[in-house]
C-alpha atoms as a PDB file:
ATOM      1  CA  UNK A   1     -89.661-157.847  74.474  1.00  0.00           C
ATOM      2  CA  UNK A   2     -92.346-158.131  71.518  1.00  0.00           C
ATOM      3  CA  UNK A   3     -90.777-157.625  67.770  1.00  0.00           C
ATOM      4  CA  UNK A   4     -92.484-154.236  67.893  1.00  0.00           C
ATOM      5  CA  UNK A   5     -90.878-153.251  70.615  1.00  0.00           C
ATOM      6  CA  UNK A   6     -87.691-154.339  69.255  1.00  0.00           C
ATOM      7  CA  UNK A   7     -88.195-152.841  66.054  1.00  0.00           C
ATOM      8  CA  UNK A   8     -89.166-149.516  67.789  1.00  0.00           C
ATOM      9  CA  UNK A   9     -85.902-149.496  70.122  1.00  0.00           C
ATOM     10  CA  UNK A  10     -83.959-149.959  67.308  1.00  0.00           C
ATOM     11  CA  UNK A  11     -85.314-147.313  65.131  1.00  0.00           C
ATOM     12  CA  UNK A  12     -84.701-144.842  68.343  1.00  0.00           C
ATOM     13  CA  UNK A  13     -81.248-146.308  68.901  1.00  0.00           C
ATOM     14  CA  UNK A  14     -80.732-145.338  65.677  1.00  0.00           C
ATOM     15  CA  UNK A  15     -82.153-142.156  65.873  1.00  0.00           C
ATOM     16  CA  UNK A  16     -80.172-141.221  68.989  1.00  0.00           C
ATOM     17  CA  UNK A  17     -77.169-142.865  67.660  1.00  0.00           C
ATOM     18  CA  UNK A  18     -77.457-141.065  64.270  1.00  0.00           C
ATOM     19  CA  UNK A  19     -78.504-137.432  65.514  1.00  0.00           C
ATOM     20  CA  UNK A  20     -77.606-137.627  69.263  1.00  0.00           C
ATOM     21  CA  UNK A  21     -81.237-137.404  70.522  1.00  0.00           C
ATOM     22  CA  UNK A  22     -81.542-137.461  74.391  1.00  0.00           C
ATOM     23  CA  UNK A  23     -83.858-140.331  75.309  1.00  0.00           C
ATOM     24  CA  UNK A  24     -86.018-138.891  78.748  1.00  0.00           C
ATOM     25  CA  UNK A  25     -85.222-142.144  81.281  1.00  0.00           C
ATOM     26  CA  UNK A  26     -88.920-141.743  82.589  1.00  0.00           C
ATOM     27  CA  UNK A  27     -90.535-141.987  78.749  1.00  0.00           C
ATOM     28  CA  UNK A  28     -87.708-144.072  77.287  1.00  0.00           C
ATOM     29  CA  UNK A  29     -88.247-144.628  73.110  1.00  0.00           C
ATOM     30  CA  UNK A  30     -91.992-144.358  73.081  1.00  0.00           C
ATOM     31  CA  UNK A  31     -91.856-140.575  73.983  1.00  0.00           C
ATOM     32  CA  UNK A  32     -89.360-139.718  71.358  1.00  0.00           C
ATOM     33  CA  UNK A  33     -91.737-141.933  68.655  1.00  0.00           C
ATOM     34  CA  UNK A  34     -94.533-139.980  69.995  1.00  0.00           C
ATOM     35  CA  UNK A  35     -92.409-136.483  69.653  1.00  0.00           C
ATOM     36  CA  UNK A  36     -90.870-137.097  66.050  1.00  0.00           C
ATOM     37  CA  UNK A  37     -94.226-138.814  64.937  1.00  0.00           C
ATOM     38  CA  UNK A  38     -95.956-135.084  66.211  1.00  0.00           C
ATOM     39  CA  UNK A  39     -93.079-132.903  65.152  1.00  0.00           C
ATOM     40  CA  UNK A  40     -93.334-134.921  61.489  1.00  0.00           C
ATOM     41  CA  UNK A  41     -97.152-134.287  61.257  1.00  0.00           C
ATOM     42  CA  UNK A  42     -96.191-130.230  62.127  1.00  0.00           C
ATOM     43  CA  UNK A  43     -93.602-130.698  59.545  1.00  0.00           C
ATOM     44  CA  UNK A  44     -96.107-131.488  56.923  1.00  0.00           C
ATOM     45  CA  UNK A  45     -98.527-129.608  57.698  1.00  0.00           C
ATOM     46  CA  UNK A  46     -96.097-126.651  57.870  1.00  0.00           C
ATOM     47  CA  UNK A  47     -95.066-127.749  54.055  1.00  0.00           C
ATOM     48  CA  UNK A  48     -98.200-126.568  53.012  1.00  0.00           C
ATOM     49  CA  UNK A  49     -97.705-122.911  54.589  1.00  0.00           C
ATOM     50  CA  UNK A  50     -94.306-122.726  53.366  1.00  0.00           C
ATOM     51  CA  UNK A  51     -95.974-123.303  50.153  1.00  0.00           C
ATOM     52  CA  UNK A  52     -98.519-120.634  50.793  1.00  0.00           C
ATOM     53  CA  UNK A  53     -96.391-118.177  52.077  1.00  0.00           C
ATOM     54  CA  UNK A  54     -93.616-118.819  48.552  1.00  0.00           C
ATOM     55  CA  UNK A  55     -97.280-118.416  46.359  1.00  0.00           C
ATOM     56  CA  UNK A  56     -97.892-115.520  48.284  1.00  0.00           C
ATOM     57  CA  UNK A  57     -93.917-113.919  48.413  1.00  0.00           C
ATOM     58  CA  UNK A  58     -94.078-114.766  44.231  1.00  0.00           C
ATOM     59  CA  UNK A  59     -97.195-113.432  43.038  1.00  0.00           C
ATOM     60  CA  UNK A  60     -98.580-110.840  45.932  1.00  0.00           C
ATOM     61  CA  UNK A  61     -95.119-110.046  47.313  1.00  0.00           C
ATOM     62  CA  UNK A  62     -93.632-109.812  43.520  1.00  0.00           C
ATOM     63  CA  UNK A  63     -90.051-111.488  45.523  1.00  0.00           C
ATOM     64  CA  UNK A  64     -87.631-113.490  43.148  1.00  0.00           C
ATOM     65  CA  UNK A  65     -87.627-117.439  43.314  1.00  0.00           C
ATOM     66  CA  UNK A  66     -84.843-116.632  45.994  1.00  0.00           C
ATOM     67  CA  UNK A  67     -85.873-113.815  47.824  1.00  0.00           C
ATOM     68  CA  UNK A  68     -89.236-115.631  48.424  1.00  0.00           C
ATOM     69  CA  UNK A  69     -87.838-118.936  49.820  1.00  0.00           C
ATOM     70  CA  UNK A  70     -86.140-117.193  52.218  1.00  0.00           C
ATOM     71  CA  UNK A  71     -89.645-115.558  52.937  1.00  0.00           C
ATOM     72  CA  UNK A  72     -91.477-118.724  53.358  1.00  0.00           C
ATOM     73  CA  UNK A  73     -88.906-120.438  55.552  1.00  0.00           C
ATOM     74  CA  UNK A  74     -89.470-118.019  58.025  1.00  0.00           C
ATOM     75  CA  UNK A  75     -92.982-117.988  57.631  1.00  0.00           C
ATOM     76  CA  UNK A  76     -92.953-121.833  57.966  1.00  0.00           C
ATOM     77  CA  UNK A  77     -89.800-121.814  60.398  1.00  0.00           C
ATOM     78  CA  UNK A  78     -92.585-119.662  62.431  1.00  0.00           C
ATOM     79  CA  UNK A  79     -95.540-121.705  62.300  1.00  0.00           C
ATOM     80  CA  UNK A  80     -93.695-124.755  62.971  1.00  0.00           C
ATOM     81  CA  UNK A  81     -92.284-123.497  65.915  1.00  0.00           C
ATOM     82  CA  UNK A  82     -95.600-122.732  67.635  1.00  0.00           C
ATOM     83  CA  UNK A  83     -96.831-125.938  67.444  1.00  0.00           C
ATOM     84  CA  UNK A  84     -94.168-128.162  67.929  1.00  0.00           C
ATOM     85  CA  UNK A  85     -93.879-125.482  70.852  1.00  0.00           C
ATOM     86  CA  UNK A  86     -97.424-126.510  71.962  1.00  0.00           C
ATOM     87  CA  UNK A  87     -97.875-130.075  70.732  1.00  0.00           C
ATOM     88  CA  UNK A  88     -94.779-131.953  70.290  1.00  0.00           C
ATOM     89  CA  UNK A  89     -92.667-130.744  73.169  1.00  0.00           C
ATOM     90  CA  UNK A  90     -95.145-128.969  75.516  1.00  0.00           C
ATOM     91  CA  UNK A  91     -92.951-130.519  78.810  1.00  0.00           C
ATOM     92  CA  UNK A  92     -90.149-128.144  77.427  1.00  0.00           C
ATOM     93  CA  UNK A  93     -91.633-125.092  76.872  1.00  0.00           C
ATOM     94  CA  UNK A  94     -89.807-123.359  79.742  1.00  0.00           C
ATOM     95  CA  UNK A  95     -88.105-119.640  78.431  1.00  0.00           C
ATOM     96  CA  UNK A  96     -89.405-116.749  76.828  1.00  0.00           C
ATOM     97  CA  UNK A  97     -91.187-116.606  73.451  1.00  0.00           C
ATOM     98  CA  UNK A  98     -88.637-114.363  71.888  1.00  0.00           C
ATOM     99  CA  UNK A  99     -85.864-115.864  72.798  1.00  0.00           C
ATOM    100  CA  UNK A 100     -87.123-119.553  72.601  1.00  0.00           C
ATOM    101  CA  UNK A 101     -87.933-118.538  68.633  1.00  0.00           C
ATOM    102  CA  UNK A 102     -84.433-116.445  67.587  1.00  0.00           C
ATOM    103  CA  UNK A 103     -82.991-120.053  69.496  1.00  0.00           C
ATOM    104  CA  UNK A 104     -84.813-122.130  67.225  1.00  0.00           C
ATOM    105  CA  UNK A 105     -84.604-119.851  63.719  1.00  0.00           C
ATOM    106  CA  UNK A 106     -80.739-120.257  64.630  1.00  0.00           C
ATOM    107  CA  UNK A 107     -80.772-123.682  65.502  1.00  0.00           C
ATOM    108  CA  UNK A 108     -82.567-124.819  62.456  1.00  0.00           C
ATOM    109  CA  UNK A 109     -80.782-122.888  60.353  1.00  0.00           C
ATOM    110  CA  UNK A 110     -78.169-125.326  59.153  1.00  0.00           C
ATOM    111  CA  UNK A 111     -81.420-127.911  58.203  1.00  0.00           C
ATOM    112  CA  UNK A 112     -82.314-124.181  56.427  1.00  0.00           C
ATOM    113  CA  UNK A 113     -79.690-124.341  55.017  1.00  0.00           C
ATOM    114  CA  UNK A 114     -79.610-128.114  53.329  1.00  0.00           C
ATOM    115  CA  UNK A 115     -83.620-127.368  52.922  1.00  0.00           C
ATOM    116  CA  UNK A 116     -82.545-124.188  51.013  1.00  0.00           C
ATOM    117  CA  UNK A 117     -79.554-125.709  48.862  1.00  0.00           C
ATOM    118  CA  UNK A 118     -82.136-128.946  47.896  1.00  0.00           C
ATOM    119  CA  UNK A 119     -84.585-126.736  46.883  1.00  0.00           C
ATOM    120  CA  UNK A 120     -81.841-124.652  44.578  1.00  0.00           C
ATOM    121  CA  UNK A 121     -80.517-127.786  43.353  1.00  0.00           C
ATOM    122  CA  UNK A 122     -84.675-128.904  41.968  1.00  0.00           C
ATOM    123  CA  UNK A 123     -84.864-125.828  40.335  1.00  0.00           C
ATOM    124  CA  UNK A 124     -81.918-125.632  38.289  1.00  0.00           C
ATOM    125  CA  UNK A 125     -81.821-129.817  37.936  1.00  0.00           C
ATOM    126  CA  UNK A 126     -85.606-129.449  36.996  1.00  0.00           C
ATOM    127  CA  UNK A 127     -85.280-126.496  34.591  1.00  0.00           C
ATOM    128  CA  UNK A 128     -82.903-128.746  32.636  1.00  0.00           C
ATOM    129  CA  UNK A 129     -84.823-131.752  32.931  1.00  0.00           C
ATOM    130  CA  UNK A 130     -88.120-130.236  31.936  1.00  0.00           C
ATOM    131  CA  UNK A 131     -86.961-127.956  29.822  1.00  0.00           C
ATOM    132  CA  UNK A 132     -89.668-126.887  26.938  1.00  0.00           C
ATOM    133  CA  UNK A 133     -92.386-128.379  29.431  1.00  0.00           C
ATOM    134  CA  UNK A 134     -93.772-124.773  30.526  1.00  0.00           C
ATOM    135  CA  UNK A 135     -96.416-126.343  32.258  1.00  0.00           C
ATOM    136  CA  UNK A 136     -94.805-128.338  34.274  1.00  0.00           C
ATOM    137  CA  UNK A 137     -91.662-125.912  35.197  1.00  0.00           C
ATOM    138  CA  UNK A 138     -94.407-123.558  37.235  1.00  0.00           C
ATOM    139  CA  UNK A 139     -94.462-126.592  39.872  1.00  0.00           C
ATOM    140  CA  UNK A 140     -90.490-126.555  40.309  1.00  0.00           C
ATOM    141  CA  UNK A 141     -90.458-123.994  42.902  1.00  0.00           C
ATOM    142  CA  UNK A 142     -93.134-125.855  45.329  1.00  0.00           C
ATOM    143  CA  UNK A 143     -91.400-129.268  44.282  1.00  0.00           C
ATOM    144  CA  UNK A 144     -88.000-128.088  45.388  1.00  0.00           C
ATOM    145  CA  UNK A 145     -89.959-126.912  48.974  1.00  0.00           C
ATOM    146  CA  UNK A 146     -91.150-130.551  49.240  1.00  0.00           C
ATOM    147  CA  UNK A 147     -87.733-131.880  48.688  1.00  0.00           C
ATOM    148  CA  UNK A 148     -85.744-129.394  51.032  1.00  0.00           C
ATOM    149  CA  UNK A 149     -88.013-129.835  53.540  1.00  0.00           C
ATOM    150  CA  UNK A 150     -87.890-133.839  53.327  1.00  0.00           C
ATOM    151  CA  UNK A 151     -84.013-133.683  53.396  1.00  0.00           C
ATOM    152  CA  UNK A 152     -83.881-131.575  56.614  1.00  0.00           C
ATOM    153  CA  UNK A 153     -86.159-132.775  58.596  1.00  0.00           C
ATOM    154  CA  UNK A 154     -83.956-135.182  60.784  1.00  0.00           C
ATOM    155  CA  UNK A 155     -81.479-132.297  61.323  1.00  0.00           C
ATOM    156  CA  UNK A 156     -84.127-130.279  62.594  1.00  0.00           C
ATOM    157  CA  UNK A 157     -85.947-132.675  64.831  1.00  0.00           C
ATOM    158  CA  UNK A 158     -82.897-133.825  66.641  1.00  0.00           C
ATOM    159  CA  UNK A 159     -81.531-129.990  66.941  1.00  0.00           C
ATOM    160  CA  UNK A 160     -84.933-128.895  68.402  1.00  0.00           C
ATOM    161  CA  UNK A 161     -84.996-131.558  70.658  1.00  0.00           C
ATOM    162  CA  UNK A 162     -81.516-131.368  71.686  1.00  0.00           C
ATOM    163  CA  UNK A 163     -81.355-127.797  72.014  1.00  0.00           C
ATOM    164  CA  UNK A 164     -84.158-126.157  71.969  1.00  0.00           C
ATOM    165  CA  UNK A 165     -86.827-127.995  73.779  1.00  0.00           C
ATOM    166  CA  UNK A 166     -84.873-129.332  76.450  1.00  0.00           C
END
């Protein structure tokens, strides 16, 4: 075995250890690499609509800091679903729609959750920290989306591929 190799089965030992990921016998590590390298690229890429869809819940939507979090979760919840849906676990895509995306809304709702209470704890921690910087406190709410998303992102992979995509 090649220190690569090594260094990758350690990493998914790790993983599975850590967040009780089921390794596919037939795939071994390299397919989970290859799902949580996919369902990380989704992930950032649905960053960018959940910043959007906050931009859009502020300013056209007229939704408190609060109110419009919860808005663009979904909205990113959503879009992440479809493609990891597609992309990063297309073997698994067995049930219906519906019911496949109510499973994985409630499923990643405790990541929501930490992603939600990060992104509460930037905002006040920032508004203290930057207070009297007006231009800078405008950023807080798309800085605490970064964050929260960051912090439950290993929840979430392990819970989609655990439960969800099976």
């Amino acid at each position: 075995m090649s220190a690569g190799t090594s260094s990758v089965a350690a990493v998914c030992a790790s993983i599975r250890r850590a967040r009780g990921c089921a390794i596919k016998a037939s795939g071994g590590y390299a397919v989970v690499v290859g799902e949580f390298v996919r369902f990380t690229t989704i992930g950032f890429f649905g960053l960018f609509v959940d910043m959007g869809a906050l931009w859009f819940a502020l300013n056209a939507l007229s939704l408190n800091l609060y109110g419009g979090r919860i808005f663009s979760f979904l909205v990113a919840a959503t879009f992440t679903w479809g493609c990891n849906r597609l992309y990063t676990f297309r073997e698994a895509r067995g049930g219906g729609l519906l019911g496949q995306w109510l499973k994985f809304l409630s499923v990643n709702a405790v990541g929501g959750l930490v992603n939600f209470a990060v992104y509460v704890a930037v905002l006040h921690q920032g508004a203290v920290m930057l207070a009297g910087r007006a231009e800078l406190l405008a950023y807080l709410p798309y800085v605490g989306v970064a964050a929260g998303s960051a912090a439950g992102l290993f929840l979430n992979f392990a819970a989609s591929k655990r439960l969800i995509f099976r």
